[in-house]
Protein backbone atom coordinates (compact mmCIF):
# COMPACT_ATOMS: atom_id res chain seq x y z
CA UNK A 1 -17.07 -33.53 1.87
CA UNK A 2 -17.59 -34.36 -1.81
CA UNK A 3 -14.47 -34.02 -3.50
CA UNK A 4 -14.01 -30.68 -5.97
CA UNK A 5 -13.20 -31.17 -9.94
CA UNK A 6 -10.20 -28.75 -11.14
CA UNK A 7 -9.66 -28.43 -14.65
CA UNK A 8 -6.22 -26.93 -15.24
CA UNK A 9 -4.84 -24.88 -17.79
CA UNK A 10 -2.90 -27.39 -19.26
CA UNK A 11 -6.40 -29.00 -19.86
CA UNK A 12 -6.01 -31.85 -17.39
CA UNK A 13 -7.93 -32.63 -14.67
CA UNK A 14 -7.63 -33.69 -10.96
CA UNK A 15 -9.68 -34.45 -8.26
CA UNK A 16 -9.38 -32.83 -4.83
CA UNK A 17 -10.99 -32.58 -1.53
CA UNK A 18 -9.39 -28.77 -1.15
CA UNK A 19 -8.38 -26.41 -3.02
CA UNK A 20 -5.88 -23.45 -2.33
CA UNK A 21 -6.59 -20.34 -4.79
CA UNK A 22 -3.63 -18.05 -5.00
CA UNK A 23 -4.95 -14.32 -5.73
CA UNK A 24 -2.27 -11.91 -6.66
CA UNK A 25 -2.39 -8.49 -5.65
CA UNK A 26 -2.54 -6.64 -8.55
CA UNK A 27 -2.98 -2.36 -9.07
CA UNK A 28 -6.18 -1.95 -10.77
CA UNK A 29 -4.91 1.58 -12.27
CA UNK A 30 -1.53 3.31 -13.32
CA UNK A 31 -2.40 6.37 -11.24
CA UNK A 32 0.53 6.03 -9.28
CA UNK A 33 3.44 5.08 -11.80
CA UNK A 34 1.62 7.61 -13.92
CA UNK A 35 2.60 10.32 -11.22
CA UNK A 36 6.41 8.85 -10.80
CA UNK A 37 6.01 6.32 -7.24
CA UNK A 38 7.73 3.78 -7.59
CA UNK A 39 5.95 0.24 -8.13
CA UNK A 40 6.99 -3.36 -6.59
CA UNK A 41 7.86 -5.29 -10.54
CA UNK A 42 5.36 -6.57 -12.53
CA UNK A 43 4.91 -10.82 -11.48
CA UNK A 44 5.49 -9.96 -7.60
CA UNK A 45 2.79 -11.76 -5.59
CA UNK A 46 2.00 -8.05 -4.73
CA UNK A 47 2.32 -5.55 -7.34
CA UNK A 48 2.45 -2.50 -4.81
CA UNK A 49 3.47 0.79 -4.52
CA UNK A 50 6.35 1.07 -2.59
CA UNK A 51 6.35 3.22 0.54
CA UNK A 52 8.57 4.26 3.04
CA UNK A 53 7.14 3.28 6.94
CA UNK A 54 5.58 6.72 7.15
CA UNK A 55 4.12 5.78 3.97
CA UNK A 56 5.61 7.95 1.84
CA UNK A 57 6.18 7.05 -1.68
CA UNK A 58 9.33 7.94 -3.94
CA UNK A 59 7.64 11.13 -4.94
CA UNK A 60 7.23 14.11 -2.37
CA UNK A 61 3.71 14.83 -1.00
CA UNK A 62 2.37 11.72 -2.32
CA UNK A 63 1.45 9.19 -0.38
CA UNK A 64 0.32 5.05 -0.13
CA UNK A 65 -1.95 3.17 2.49
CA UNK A 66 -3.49 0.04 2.91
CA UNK A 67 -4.25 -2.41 0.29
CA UNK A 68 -1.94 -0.44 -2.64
CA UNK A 69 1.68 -0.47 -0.28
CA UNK A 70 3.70 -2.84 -0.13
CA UNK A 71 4.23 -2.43 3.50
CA UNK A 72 2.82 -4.61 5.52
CA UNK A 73 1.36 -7.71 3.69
CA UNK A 74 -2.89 -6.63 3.56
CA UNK A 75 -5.36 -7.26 5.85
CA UNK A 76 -8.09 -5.54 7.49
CA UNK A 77 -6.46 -4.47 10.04
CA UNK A 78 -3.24 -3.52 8.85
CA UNK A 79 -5.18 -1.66 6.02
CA UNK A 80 -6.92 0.67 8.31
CA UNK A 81 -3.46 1.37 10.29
CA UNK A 82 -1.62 2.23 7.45
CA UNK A 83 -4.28 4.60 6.96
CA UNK A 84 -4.01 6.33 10.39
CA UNK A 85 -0.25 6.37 10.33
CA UNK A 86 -0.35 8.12 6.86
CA UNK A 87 -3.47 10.68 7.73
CA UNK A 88 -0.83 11.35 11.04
CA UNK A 89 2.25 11.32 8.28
CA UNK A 90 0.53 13.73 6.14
CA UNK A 91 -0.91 16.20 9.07
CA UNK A 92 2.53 16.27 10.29
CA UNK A 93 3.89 17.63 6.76
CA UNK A 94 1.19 20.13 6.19
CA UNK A 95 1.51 21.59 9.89
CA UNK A 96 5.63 21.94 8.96
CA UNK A 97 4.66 23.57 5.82
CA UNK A 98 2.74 26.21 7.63
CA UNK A 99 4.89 26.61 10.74
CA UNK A 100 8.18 25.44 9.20
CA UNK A 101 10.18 27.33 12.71
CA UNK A 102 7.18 27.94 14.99
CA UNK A 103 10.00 28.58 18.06
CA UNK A 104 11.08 31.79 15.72
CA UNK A 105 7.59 32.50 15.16
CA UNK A 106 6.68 33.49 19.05
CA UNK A 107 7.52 36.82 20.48
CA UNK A 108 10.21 36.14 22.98
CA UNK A 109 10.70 40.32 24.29
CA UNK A 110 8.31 39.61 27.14
């Protein structure tokens, strides 16, 4: 392998036969500190929204998945299982909202 040339910011260079890029994960819009969630601080390897592990955020009936949490570190395939454990989250709220008792709902007299 012919070896890489890395010029730094400093303006010096070095010579290497690797090279290890560090890519932060950064929110590419304020949508969701515009609407109140909560947001890991600015600088943090991952700048994500913070979610409970239903993925819930700090605001009610919004919620995070995949790539924009902070729960678990990203990948494929923890990406698409956030996804299905906040589409089950999320049906699970709307059904309580609709059938918030559904024992008291049935007609018990016989």
């Amino acid at each position: 392998m012919s070896p890489l040339w890395r010029l730094l910011a400093d303006g010096s260079e070095r010579v290497c036969e690797k090279l290890l890029v560090v890519v932060p994960m950064r929110q590419r819009s304020a949508l969701a500190s515009q609407l109140g969630a909560r947001v890991a601080e600015a600088g943090s390897p991952i700048e994500a929204v913070e979610v409970d592990g239903m993925y819930r955020t700090s605001v009610a009936r919004l919620y995070a998945a995949g790539e924009i949490s902070a729960t678990p570190p990203p990948s494929v395939a923890t990406t698409i299982a956030a996804g299905s454990t906040a589409a089950k989250a999320i049906v699970h709220h709307l059904v309580e909202e609709l059938y918030p008792d559904p024992v008291a709902d049935q007609d018990t007299t016989g």
